[in-house]
C-alpha atoms as a PDB file:
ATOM      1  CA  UNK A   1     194.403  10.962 -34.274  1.00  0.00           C
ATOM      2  CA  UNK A   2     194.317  11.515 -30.527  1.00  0.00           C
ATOM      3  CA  UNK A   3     195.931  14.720 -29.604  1.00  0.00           C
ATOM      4  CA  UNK A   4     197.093  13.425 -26.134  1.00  0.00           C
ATOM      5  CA  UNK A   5     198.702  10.558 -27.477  1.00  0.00           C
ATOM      6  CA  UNK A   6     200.565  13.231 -29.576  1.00  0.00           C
ATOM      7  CA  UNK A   7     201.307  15.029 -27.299  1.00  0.00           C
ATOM      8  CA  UNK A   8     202.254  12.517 -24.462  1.00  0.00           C
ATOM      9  CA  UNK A   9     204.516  11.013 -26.861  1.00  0.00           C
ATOM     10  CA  UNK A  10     206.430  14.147 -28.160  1.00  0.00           C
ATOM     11  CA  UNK A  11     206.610  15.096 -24.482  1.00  0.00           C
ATOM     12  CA  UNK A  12     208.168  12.050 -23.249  1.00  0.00           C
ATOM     13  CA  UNK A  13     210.651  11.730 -26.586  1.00  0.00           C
ATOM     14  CA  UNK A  14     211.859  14.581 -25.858  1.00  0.00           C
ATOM     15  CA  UNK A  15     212.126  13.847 -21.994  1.00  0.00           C
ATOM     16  CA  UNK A  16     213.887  10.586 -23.188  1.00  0.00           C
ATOM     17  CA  UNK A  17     216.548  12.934 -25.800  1.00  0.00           C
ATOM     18  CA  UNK A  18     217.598  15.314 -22.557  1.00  0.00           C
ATOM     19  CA  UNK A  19     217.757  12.207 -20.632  1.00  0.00           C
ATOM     20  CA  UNK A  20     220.023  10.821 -23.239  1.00  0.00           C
ATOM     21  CA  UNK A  21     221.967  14.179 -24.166  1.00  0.00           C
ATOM     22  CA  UNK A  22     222.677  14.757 -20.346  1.00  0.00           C
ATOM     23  CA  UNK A  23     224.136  11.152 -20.494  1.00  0.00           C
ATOM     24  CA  UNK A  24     226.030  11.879 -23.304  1.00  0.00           C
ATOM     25  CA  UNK A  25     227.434  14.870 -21.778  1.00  0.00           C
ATOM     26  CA  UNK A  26     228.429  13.083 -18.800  1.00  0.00           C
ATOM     27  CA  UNK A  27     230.703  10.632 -20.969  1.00  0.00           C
ATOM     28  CA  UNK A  28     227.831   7.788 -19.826  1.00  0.00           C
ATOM     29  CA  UNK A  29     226.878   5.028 -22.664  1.00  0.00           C
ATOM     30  CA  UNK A  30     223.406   4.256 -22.049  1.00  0.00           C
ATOM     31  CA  UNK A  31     222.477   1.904 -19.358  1.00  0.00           C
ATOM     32  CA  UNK A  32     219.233   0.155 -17.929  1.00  0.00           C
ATOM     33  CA  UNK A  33     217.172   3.064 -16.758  1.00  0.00           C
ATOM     34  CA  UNK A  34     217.339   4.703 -20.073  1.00  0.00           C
ATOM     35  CA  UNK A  35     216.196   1.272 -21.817  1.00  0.00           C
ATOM     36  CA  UNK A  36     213.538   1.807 -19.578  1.00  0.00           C
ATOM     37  CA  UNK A  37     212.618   5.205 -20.450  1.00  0.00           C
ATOM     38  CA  UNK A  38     213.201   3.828 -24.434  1.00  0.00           C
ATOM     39  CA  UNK A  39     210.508   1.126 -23.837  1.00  0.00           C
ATOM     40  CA  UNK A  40     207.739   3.620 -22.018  1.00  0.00           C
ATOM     41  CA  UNK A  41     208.622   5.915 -25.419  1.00  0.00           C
ATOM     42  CA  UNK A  42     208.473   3.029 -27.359  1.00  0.00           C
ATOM     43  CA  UNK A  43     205.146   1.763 -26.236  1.00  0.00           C
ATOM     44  CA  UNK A  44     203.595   5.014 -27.026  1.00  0.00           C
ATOM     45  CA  UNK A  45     204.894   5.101 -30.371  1.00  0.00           C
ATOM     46  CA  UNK A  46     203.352   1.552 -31.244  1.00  0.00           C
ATOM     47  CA  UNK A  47     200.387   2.463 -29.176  1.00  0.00           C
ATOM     48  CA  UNK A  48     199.998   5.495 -31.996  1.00  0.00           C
ATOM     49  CA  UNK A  49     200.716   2.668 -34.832  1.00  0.00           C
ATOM     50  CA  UNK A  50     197.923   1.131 -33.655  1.00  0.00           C
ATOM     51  CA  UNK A  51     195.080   3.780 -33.212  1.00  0.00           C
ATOM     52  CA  UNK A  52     196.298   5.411 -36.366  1.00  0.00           C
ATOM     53  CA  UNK A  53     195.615   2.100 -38.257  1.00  0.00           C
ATOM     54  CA  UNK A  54     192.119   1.211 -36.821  1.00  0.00           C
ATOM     55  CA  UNK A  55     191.402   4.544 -37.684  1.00  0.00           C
ATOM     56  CA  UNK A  56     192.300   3.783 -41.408  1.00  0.00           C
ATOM     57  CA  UNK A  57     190.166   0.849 -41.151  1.00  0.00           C
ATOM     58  CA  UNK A  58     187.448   2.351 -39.293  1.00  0.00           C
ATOM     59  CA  UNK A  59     187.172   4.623 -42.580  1.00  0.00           C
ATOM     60  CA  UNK A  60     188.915   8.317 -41.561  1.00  0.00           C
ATOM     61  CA  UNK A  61     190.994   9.536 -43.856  1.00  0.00           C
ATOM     62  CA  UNK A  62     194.473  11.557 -43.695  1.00  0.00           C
ATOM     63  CA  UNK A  63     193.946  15.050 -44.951  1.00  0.00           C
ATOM     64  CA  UNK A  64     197.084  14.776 -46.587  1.00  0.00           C
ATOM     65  CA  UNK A  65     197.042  10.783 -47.916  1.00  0.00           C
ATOM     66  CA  UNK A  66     197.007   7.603 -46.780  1.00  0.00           C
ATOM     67  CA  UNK A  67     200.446   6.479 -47.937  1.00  0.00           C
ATOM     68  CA  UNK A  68     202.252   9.299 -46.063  1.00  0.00           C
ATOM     69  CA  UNK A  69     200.446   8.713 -42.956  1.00  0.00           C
ATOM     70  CA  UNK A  70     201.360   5.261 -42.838  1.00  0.00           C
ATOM     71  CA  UNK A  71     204.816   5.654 -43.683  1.00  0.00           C
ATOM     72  CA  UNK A  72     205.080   8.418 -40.840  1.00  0.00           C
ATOM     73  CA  UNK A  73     203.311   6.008 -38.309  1.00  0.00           C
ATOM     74  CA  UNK A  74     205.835   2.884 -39.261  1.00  0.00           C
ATOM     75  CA  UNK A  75     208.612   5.614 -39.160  1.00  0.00           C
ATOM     76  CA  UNK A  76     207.343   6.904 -35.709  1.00  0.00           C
ATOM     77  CA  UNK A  77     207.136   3.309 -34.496  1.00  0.00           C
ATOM     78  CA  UNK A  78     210.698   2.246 -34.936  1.00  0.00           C
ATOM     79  CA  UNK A  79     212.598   5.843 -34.232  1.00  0.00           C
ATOM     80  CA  UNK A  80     213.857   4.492 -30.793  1.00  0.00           C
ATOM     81  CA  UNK A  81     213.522   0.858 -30.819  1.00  0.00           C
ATOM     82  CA  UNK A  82     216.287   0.901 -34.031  1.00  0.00           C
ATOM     83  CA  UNK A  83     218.273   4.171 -31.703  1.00  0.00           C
ATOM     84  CA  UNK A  84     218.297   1.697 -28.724  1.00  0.00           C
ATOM     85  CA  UNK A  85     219.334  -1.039 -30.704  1.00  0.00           C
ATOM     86  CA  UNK A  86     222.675   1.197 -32.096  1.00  0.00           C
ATOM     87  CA  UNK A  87     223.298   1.786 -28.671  1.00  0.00           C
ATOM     88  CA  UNK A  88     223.312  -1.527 -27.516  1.00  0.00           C
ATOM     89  CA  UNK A  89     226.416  -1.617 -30.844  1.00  0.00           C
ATOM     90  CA  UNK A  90     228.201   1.505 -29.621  1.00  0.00           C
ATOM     91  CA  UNK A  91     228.715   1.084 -25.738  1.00  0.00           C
ATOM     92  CA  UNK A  92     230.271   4.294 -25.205  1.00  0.00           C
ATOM     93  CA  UNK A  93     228.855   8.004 -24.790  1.00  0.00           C
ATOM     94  CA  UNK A  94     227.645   8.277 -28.740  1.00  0.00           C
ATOM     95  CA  UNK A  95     224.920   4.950 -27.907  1.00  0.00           C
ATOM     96  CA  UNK A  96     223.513   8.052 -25.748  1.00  0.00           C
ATOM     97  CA  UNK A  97     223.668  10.489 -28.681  1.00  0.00           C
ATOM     98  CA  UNK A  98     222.558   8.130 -31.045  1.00  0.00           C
ATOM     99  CA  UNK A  99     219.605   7.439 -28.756  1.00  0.00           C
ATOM    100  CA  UNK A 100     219.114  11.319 -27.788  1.00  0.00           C
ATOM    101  CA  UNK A 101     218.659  11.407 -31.587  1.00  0.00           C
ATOM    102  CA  UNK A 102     216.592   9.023 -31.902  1.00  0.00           C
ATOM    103  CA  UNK A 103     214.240  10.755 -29.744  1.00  0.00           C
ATOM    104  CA  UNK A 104     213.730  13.753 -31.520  1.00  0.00           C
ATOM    105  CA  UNK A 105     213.331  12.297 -34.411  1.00  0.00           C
ATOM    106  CA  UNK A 106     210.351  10.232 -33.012  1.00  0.00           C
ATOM    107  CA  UNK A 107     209.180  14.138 -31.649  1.00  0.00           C
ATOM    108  CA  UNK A 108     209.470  15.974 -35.165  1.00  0.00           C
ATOM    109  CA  UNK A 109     207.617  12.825 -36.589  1.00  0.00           C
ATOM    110  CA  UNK A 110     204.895  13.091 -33.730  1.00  0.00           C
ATOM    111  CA  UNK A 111     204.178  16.600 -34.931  1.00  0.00           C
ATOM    112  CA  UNK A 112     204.660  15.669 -38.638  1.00  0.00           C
ATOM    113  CA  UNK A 113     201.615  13.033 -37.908  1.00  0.00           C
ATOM    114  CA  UNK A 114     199.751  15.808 -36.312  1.00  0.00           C
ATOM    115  CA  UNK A 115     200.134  17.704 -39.909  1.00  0.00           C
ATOM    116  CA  UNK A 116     199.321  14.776 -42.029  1.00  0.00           C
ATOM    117  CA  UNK A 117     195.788  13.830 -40.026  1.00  0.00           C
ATOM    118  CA  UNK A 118     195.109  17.469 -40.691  1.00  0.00           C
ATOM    119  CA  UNK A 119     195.547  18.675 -37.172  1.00  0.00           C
END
């Protein structure tokens, strides 16, 4: 895996969860800017879909299995995209929790990923 990527992408989940949470605080559903910040996050998530499976192709192999790490990346790749969609559902201040959630799940998975390789 690329450690930047990693990083870059727990980084800006968990930019994206404050974001959110601060929202949420502030009685505020979530609105354009933060489907903004949700696609950027987003990106980077498929972006480490991607990589991860060329690398699978490309031969390297997951110090702790194959299955795992693909589950993880598919996991990783649809964290926000299925938060964002709930808040699209839930117009009021929890469709910012929901996608503050979202978030960090996608940054605990980021790290989990970072495990799995054998980081």
């Amino acid at each position: 895996m690329i450690d930047a990527l990693t990083f870059a992408a727990s980084l800006a989940a968990l930019a994206l969860a404050a974001w959110c949470g601060f929202a949420f605080k502030r009685d505020q559903p979530t609105k354009d800017w933060h489907f903004i910040g949700m696609a950027v996050v987003s990106v980077l998530g498929l972006l480490q879909l991607v990589i991860g499976l060329v690398r699978l192709a490309g031969g390297d192999k997951p110090a702790q299995g194959t299955a795992i790490f693909v589950a993880y990346l598919l996991g990783a790749a649809a964290a926000v995209p299925a938060a964002g969609f709930m808040s699209l559902a839930e117009r009021t201040r929890w469709g910012s929790a929901t996608v503050s959630a979202g978030a960090v799940v996608l940054a605990v998975l980021e790290v989990r990923l970072y495990d799995i390789w054998g980081g």
